[in-house]
PDB file of N, CA and C in Angstrom:
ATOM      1  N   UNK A   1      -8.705  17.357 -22.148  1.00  0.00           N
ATOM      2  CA  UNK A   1      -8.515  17.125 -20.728  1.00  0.00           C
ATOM      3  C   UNK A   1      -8.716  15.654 -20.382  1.00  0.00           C
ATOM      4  N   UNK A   2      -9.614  15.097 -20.931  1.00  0.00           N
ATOM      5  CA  UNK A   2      -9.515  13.251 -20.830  1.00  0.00           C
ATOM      6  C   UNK A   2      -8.513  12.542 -21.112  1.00  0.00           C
ATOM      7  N   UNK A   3      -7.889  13.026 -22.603  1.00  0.00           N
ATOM      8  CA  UNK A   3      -6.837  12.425 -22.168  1.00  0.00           C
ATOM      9  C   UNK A   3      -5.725  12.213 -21.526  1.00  0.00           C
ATOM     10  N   UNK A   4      -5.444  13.710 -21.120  1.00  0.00           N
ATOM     11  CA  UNK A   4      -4.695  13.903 -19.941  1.00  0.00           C
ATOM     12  C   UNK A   4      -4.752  12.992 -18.750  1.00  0.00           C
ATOM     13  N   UNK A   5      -5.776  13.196 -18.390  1.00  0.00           N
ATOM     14  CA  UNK A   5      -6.571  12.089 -17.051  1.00  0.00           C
ATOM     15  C   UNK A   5      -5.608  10.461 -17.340  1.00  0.00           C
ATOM     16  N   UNK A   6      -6.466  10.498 -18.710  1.00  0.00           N
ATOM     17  CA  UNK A   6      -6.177   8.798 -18.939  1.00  0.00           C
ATOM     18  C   UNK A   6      -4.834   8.120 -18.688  1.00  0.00           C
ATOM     19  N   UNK A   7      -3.742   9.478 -19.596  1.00  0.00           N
ATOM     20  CA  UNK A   7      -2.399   8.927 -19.528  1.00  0.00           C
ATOM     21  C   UNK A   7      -2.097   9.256 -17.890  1.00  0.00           C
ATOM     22  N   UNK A   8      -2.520  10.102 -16.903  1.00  0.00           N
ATOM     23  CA  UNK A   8      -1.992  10.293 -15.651  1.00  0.00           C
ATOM     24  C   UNK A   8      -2.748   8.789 -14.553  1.00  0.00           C
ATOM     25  N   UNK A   9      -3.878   8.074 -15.111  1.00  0.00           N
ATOM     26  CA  UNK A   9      -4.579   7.150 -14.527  1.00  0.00           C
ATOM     27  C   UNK A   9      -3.332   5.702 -14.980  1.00  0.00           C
ATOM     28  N   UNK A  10      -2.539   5.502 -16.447  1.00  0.00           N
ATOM     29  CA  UNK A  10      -2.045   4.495 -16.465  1.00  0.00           C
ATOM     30  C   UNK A  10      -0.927   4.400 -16.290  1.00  0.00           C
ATOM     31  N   UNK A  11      -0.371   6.039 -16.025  1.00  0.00           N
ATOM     32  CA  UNK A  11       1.027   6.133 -15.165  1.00  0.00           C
ATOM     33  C   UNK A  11       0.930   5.863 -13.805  1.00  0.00           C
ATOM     34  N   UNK A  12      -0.007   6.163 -12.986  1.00  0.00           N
ATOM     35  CA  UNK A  12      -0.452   5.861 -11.421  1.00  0.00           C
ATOM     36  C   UNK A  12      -0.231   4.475 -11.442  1.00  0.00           C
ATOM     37  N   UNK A  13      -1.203   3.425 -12.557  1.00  0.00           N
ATOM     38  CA  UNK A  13      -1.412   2.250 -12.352  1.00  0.00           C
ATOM     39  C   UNK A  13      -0.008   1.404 -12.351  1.00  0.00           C
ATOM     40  N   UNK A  14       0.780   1.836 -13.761  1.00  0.00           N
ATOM     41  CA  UNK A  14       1.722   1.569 -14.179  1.00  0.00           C
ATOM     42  C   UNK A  14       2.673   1.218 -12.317  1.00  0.00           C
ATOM     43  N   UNK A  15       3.163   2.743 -12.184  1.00  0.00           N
ATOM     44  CA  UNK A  15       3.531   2.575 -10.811  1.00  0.00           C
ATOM     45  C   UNK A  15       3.240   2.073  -9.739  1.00  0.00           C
ATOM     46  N   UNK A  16       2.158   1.608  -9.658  1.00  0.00           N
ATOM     47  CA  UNK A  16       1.777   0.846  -8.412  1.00  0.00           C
ATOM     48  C   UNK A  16       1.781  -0.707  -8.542  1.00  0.00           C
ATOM     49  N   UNK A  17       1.528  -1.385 -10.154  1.00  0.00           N
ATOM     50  CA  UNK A  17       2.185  -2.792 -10.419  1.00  0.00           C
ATOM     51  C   UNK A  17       3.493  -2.999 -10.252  1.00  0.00           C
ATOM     52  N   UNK A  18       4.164  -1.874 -10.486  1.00  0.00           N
ATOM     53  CA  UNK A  18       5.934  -2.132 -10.321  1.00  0.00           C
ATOM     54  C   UNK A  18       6.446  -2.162  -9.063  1.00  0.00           C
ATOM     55  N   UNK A  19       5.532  -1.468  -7.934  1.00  0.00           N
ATOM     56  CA  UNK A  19       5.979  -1.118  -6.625  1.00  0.00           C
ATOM     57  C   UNK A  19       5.500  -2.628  -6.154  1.00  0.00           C
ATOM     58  N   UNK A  20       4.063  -2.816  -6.832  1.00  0.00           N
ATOM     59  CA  UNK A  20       3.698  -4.126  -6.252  1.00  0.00           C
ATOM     60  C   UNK A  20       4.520  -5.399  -6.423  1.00  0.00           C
ATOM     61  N   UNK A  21       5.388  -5.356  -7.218  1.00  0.00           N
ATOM     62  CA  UNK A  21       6.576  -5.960  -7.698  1.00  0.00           C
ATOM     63  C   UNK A  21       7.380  -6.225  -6.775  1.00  0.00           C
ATOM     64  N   UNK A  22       8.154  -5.123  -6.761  1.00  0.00           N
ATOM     65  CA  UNK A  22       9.243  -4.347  -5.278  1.00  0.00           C
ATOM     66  C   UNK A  22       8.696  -4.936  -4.235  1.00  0.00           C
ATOM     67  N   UNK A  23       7.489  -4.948  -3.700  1.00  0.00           N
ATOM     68  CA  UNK A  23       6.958  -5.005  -3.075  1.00  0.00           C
ATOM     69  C   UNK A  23       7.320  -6.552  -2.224  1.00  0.00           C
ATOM     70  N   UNK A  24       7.282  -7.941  -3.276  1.00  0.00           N
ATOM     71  CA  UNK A  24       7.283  -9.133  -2.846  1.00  0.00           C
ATOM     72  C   UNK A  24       8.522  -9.314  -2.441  1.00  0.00           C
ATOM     73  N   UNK A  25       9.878  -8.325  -2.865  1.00  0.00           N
ATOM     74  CA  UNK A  25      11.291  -8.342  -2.673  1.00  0.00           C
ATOM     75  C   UNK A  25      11.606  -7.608  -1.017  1.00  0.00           C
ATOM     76  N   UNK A  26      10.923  -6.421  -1.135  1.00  0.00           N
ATOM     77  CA  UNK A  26      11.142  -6.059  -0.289  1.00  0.00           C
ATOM     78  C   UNK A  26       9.852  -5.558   0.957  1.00  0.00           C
ATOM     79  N   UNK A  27       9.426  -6.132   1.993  1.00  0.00           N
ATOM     80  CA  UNK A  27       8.450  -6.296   2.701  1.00  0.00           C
ATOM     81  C   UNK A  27       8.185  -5.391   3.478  1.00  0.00           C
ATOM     82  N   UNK A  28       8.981  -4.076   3.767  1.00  0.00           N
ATOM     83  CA  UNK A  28       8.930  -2.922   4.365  1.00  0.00           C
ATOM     84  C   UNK A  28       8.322  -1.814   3.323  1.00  0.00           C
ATOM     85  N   UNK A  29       7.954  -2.013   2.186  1.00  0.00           N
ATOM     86  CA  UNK A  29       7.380  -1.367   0.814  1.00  0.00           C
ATOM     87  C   UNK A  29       6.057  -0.417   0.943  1.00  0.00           C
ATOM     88  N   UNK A  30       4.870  -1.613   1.199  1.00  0.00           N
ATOM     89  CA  UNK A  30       3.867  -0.924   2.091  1.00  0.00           C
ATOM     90  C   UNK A  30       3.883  -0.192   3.258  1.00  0.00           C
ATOM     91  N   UNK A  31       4.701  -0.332   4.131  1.00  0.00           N
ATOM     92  CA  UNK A  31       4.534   0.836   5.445  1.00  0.00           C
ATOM     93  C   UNK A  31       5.627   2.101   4.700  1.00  0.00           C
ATOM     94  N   UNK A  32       6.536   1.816   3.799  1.00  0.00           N
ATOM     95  CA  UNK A  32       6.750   2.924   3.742  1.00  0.00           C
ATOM     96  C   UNK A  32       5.922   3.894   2.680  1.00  0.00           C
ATOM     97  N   UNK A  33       5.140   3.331   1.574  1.00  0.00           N
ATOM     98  CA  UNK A  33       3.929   3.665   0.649  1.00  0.00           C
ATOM     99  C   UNK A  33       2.797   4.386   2.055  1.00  0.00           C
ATOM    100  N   UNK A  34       2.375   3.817   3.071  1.00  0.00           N
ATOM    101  CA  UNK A  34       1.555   4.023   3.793  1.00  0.00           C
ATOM    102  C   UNK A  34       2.032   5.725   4.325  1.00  0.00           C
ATOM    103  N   UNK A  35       3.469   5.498   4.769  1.00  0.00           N
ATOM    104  CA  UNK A  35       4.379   6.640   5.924  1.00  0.00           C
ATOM    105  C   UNK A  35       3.904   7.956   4.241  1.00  0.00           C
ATOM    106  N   UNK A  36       4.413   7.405   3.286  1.00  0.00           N
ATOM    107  CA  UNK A  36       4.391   8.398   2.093  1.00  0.00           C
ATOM    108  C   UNK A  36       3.334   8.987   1.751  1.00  0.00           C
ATOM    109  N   UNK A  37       2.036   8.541   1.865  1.00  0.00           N
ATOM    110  CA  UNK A  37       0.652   8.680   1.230  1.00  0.00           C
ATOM    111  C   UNK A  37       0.379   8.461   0.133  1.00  0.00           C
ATOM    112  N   UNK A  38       1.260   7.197  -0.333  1.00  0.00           N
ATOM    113  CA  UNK A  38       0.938   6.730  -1.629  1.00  0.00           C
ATOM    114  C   UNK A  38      -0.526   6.094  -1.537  1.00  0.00           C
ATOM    115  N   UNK A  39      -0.462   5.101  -0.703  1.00  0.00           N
ATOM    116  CA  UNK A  39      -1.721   3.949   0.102  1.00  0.00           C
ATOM    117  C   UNK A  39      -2.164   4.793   0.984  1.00  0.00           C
ATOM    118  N   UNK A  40      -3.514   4.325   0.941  1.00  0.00           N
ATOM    119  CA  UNK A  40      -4.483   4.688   2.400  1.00  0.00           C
ATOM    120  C   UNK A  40      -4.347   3.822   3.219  1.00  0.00           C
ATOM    121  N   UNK A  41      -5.019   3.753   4.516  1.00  0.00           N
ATOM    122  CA  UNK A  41      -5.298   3.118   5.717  1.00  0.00           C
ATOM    123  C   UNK A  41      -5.878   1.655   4.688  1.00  0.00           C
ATOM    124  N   UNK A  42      -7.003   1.574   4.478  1.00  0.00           N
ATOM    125  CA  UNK A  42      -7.572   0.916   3.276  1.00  0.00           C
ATOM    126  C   UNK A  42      -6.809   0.022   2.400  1.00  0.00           C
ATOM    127  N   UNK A  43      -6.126   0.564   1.137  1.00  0.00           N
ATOM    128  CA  UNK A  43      -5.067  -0.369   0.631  1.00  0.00           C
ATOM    129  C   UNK A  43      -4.347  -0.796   1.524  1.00  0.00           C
ATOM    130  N   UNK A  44      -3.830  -0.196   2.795  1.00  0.00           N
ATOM    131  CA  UNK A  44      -2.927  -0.932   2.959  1.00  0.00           C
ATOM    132  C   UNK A  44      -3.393  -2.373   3.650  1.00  0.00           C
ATOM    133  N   UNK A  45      -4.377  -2.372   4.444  1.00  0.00           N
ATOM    134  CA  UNK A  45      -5.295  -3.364   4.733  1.00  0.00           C
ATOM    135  C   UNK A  45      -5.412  -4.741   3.970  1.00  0.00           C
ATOM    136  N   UNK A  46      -5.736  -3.853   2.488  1.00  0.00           N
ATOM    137  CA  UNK A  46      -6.042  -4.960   1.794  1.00  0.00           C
ATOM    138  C   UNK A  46      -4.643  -5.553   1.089  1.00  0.00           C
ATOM    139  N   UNK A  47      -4.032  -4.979   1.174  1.00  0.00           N
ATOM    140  CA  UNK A  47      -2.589  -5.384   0.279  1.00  0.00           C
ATOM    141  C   UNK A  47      -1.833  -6.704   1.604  1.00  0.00           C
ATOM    142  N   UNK A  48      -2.142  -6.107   3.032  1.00  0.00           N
ATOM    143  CA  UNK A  48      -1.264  -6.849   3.672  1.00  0.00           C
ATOM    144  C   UNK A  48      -2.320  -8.367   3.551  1.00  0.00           C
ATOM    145  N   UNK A  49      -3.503  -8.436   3.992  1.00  0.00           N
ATOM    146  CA  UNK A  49      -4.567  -9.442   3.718  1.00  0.00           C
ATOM    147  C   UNK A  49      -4.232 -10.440   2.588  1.00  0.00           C
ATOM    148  N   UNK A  50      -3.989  -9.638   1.340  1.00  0.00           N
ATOM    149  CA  UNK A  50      -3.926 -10.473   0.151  1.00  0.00           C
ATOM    150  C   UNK A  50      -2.146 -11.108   0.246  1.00  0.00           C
ATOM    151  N   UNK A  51      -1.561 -10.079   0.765  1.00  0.00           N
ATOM    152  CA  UNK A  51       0.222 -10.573   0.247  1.00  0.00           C
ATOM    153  C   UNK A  51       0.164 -11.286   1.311  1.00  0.00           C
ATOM    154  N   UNK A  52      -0.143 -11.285   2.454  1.00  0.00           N
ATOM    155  CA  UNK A  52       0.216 -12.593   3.909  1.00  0.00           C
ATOM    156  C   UNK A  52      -0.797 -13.392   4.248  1.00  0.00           C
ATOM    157  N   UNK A  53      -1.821 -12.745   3.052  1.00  0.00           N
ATOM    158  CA  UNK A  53      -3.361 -14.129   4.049  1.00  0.00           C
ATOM    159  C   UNK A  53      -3.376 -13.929   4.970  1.00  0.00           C
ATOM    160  N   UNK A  54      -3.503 -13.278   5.322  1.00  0.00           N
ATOM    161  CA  UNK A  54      -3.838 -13.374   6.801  1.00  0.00           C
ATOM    162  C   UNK A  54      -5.483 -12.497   7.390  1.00  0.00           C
ATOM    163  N   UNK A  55      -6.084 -12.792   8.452  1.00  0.00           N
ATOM    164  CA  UNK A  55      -7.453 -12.491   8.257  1.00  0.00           C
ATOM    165  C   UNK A  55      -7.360 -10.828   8.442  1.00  0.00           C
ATOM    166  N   UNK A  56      -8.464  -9.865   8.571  1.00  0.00           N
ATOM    167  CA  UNK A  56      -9.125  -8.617   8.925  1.00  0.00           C
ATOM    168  C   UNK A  56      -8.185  -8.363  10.299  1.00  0.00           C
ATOM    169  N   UNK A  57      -8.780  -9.032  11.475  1.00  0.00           N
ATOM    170  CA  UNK A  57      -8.177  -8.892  12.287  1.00  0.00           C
ATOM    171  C   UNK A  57      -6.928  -8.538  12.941  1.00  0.00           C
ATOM    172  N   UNK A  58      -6.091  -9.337  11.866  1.00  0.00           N
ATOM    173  CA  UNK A  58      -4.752  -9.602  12.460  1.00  0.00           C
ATOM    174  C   UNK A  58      -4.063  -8.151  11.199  1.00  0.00           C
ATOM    175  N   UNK A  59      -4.402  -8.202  10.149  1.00  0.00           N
ATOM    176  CA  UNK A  59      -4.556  -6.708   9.273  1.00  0.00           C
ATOM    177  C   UNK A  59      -4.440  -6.062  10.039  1.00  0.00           C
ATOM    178  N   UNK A  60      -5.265  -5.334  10.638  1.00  0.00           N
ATOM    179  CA  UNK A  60      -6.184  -4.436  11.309  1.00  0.00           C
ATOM    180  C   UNK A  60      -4.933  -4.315  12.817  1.00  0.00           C
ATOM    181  N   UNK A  61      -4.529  -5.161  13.130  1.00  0.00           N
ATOM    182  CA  UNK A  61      -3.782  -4.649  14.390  1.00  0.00           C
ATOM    183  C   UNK A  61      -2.281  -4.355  13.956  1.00  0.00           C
ATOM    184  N   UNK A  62      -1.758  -5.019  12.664  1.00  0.00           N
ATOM    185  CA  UNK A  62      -0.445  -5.060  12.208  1.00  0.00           C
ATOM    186  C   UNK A  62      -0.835  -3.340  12.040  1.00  0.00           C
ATOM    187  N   UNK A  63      -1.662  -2.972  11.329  1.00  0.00           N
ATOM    188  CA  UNK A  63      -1.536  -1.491  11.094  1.00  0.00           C
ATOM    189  C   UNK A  63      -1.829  -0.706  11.951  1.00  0.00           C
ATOM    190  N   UNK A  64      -2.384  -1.068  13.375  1.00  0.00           N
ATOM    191  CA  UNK A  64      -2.416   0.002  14.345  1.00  0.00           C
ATOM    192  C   UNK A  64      -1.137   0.264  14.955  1.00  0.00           C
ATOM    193  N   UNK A  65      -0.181  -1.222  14.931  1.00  0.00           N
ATOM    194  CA  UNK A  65       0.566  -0.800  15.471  1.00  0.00           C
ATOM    195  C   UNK A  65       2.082  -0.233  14.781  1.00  0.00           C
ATOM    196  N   UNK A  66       1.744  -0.202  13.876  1.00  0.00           N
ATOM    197  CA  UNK A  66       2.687   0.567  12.863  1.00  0.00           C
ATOM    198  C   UNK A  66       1.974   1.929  13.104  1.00  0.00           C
ATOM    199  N   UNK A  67       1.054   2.115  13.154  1.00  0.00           N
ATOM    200  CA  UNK A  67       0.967   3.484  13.277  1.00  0.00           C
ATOM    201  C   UNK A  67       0.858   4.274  14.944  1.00  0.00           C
ATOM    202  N   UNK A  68       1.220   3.424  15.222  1.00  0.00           N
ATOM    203  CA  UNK A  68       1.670   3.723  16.660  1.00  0.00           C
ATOM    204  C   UNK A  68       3.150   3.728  16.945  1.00  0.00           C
ATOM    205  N   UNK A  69       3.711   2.833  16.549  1.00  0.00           N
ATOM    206  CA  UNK A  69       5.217   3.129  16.129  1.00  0.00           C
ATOM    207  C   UNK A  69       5.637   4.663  15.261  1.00  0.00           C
ATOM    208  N   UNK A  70       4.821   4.836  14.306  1.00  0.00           N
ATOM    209  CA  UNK A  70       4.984   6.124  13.986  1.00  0.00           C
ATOM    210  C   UNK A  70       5.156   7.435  14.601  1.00  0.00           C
ATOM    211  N   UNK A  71       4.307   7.263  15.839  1.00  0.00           N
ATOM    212  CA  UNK A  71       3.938   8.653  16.299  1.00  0.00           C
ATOM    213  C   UNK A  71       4.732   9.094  17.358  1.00  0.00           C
ATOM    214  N   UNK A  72       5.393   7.781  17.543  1.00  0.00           N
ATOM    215  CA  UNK A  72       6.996   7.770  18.755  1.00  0.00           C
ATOM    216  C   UNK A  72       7.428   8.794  17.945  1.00  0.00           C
TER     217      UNK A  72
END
């Protein structure tokens, strides 16, 4: 059963470096990972922080209001 785990932990990982890839191409990647439940509230936080620099704050409202756009 571990190794099961292991190979399903470096297929997850696997996929999420490649998306993170995709990701710099295409900038709508994360909200749609987010809309999917690939990412949490959380990653996505930190993914937009690290890919735009940009502070907590300004994070933090880009994703409220995507998820307010959602619920239209």
């Amino acid at each position: 059963m571990g190794k099961s785990m292991d190979n399903l932990w470096k297929t997850m990982t696997n996929f999420l470096k490649k998306f993170l890839k995709k990701e710099k191409k295409d900038p709508i990647g994360l909200k749609k990972a987010l809309d999917l439940g690939l990412i949490s509230k959380e990653e996505f936080l930190r993914f937009t922080i690290i890919k735009k620099g940009v502070c907590l704050e300004k994070a933090k409202t880009e994703l409220k209001n995507f998820l307010k756009d959602q619920k239209k």
